[in-house]
N, C-alpha and C. Protein backbone atom coordinates (compact mmCIF):
# COMPACT_ATOMS: atom_id res chain seq x y z
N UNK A 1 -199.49 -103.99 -35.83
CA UNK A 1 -199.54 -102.59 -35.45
C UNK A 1 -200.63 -101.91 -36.27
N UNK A 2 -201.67 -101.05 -35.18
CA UNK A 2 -202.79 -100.44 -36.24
C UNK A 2 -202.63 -99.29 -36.15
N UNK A 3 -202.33 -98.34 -37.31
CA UNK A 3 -201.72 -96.88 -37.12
C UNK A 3 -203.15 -96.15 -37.80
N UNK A 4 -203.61 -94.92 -37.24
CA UNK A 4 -204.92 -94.47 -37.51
C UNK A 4 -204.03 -94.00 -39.12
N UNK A 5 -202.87 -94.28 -39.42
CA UNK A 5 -202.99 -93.68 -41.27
C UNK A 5 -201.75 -94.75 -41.22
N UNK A 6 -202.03 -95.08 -42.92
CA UNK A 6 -200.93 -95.79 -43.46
C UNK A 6 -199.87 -94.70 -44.64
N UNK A 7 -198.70 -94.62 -45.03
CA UNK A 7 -198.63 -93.96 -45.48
C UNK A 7 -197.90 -94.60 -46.78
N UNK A 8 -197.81 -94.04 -48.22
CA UNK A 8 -197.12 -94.55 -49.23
C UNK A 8 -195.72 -93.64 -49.69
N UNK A 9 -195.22 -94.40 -49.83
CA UNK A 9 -193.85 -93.18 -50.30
C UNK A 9 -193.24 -93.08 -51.68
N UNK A 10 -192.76 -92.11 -52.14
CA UNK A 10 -191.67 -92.18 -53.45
C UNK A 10 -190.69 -91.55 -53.50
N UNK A 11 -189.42 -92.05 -54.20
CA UNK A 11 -188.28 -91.43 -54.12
C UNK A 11 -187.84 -91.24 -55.67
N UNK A 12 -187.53 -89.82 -55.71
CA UNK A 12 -187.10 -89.24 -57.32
C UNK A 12 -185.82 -88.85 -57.42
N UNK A 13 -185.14 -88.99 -58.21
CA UNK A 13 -184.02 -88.58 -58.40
C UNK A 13 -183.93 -87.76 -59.18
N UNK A 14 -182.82 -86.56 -58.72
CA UNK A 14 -182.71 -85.38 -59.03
C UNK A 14 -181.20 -84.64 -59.64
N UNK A 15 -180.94 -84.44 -60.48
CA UNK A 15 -179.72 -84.60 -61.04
C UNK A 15 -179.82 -83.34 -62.25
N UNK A 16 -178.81 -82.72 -62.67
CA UNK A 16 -178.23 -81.73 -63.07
C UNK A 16 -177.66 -82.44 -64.54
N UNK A 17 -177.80 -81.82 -65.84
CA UNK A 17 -177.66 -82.74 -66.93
C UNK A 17 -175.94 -83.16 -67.41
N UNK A 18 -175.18 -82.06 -66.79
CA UNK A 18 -173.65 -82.14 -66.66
C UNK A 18 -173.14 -81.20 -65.69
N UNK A 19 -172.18 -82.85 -65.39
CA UNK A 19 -171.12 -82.42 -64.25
C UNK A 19 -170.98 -81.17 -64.20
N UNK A 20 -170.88 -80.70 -62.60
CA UNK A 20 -170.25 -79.28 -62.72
C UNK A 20 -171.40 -78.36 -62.71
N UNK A 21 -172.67 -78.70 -63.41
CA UNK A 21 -173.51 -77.93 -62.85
C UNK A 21 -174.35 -76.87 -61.93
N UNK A 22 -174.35 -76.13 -61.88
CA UNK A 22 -175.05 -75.74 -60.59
C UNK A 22 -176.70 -76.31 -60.03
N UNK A 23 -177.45 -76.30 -59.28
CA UNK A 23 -178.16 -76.85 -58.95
C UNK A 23 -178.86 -75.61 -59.96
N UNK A 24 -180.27 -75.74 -60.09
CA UNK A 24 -180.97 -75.29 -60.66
C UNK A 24 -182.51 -74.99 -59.82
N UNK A 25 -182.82 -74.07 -59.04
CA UNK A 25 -183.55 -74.12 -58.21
C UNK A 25 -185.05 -73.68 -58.90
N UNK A 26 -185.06 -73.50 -59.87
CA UNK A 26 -186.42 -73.07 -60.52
C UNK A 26 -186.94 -74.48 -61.11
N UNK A 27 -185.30 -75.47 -61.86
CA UNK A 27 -186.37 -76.85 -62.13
C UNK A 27 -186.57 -77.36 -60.40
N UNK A 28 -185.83 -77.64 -59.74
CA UNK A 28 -186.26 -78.05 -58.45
C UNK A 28 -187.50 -77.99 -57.92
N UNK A 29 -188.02 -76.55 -57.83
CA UNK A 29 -189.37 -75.93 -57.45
C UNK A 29 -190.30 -76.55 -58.28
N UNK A 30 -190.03 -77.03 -60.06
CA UNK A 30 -191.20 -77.52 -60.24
C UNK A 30 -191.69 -78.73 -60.34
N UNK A 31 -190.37 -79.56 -59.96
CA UNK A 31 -190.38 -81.05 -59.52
C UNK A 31 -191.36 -81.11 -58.07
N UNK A 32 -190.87 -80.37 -57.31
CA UNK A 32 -191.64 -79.88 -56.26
C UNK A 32 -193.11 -79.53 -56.04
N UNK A 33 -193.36 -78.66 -56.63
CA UNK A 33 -194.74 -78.14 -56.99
C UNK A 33 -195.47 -79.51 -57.82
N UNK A 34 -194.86 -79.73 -58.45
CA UNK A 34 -195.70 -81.08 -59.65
C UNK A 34 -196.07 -82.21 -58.45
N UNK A 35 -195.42 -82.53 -57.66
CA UNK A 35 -195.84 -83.85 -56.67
C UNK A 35 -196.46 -83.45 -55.79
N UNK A 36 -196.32 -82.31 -55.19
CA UNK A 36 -197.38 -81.49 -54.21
C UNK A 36 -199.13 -81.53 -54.90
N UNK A 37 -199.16 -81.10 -56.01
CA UNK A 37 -200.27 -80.95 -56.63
C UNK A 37 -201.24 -82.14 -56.88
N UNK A 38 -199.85 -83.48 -56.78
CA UNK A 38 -200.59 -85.03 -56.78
C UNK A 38 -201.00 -85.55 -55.17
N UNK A 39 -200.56 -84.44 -54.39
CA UNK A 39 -200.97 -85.07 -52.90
C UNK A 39 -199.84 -85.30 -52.24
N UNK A 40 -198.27 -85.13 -52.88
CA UNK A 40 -197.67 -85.94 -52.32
C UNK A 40 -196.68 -84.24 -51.37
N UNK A 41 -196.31 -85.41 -50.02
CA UNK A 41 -195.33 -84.11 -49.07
C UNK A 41 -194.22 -84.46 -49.18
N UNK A 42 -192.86 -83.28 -49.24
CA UNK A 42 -191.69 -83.51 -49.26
C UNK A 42 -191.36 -83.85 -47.82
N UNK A 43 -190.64 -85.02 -47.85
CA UNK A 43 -190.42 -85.84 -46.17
C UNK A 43 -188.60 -85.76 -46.18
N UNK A 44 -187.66 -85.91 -47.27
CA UNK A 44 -186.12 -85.81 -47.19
C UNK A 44 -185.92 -85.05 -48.73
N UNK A 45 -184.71 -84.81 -48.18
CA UNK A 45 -184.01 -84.46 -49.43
C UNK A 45 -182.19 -85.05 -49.04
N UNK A 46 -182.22 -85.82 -49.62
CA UNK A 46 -180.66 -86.77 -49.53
C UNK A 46 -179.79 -85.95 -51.13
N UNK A 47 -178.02 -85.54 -50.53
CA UNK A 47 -177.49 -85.35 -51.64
C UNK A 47 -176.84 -87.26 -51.55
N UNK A 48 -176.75 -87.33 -52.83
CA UNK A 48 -175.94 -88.59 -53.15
C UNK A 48 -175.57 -88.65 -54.39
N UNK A 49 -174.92 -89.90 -54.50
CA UNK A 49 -174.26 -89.82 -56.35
C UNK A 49 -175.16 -90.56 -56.85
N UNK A 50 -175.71 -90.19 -58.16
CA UNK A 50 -177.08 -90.71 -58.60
C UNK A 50 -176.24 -91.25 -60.24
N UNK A 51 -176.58 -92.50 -60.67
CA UNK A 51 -176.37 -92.42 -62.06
C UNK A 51 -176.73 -91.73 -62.92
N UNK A 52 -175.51 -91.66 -63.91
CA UNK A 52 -175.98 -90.76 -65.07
C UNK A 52 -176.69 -91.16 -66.00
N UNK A 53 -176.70 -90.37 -67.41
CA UNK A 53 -177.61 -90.90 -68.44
C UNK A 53 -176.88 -91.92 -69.23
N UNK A 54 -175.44 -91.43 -69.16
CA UNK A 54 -174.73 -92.40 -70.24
C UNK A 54 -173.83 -92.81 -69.49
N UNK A 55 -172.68 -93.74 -69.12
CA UNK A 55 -171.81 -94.34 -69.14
C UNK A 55 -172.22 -94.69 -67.15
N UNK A 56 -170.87 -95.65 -67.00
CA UNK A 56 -170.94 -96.12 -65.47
C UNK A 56 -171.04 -95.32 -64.22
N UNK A 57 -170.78 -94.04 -64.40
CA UNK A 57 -170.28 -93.02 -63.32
C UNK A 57 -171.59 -92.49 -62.90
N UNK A 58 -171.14 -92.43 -61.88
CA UNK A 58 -172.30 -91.47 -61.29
C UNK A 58 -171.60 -89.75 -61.04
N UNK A 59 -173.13 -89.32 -61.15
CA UNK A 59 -173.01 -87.63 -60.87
C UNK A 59 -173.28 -87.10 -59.18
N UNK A 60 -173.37 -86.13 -59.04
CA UNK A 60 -173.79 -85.69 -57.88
C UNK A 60 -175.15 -85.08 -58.32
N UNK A 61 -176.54 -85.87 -57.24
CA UNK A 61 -177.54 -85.21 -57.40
C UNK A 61 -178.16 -85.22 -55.99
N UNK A 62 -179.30 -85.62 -55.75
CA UNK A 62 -180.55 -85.16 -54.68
C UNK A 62 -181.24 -86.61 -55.25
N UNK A 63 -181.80 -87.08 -53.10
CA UNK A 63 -182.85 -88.32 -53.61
C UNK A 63 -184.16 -87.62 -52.71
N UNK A 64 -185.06 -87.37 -53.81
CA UNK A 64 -186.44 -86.69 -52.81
C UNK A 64 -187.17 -87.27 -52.53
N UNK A 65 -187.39 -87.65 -51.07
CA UNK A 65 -188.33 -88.59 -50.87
C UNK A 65 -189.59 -88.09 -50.38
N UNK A 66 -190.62 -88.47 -50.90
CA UNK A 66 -192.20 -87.73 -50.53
C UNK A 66 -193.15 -88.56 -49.74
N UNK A 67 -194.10 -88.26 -49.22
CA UNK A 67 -195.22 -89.41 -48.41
C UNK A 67 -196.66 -88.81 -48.71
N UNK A 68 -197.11 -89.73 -48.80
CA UNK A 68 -198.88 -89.25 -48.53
C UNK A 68 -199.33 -90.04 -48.00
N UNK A 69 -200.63 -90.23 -47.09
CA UNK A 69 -201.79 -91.07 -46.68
C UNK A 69 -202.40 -91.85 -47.65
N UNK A 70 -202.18 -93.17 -47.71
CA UNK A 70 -202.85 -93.70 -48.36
C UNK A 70 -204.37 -94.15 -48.42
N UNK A 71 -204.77 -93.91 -49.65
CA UNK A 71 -206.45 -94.19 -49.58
C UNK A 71 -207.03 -93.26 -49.77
C-alpha cells in the first residue's frame, strides 16, 4: 500500500499524582502545547487505569495519543 504520507505516532500517559485528584487542566494544556510545538497532533484521548509511581495498582488517568507525518 502507497499512501501519499506515512505517519508516526506516540502515546503519553497522563495521570494525576494522587488518587482522588482532580484532573488538572492547566498541566494538561502544557503537555499539550509541548508536543504541538514538536510537530506532533492530538489524534485520541483514552481515559484508562494507568500505573502508578509506587506499588501494583493502577490510578485513573488519560492515554494521549498524537501523529505526525513522517519525514
Amino acid at each position: 500500500m502507497n499512501n501519499a504520507y506515512t505517519y508516526e505516532y506516540k502515546v503519553v500517559t497522563f495521570r494525576e499524582s494522587l488518587i482522588g485528584d482532580a484532573l488538572d487542566s492547566d498541566k494538561l494544556e502544557k503537555v499539550l502545547n509541548k508536543h504541538a510545538g514538536d510537530g506532533w497532533a492530538l489524534k485520541a484521548i483514552t481515559s484508562a487505569d494507568v500505573k502508578g509511581r509506587i506499588g501494583p495498582g493502577a490510578v485513573e488517568g488519560l492515554l494521549l495519543t498524537f501523529e505526525r507525518p513522517l519525514g
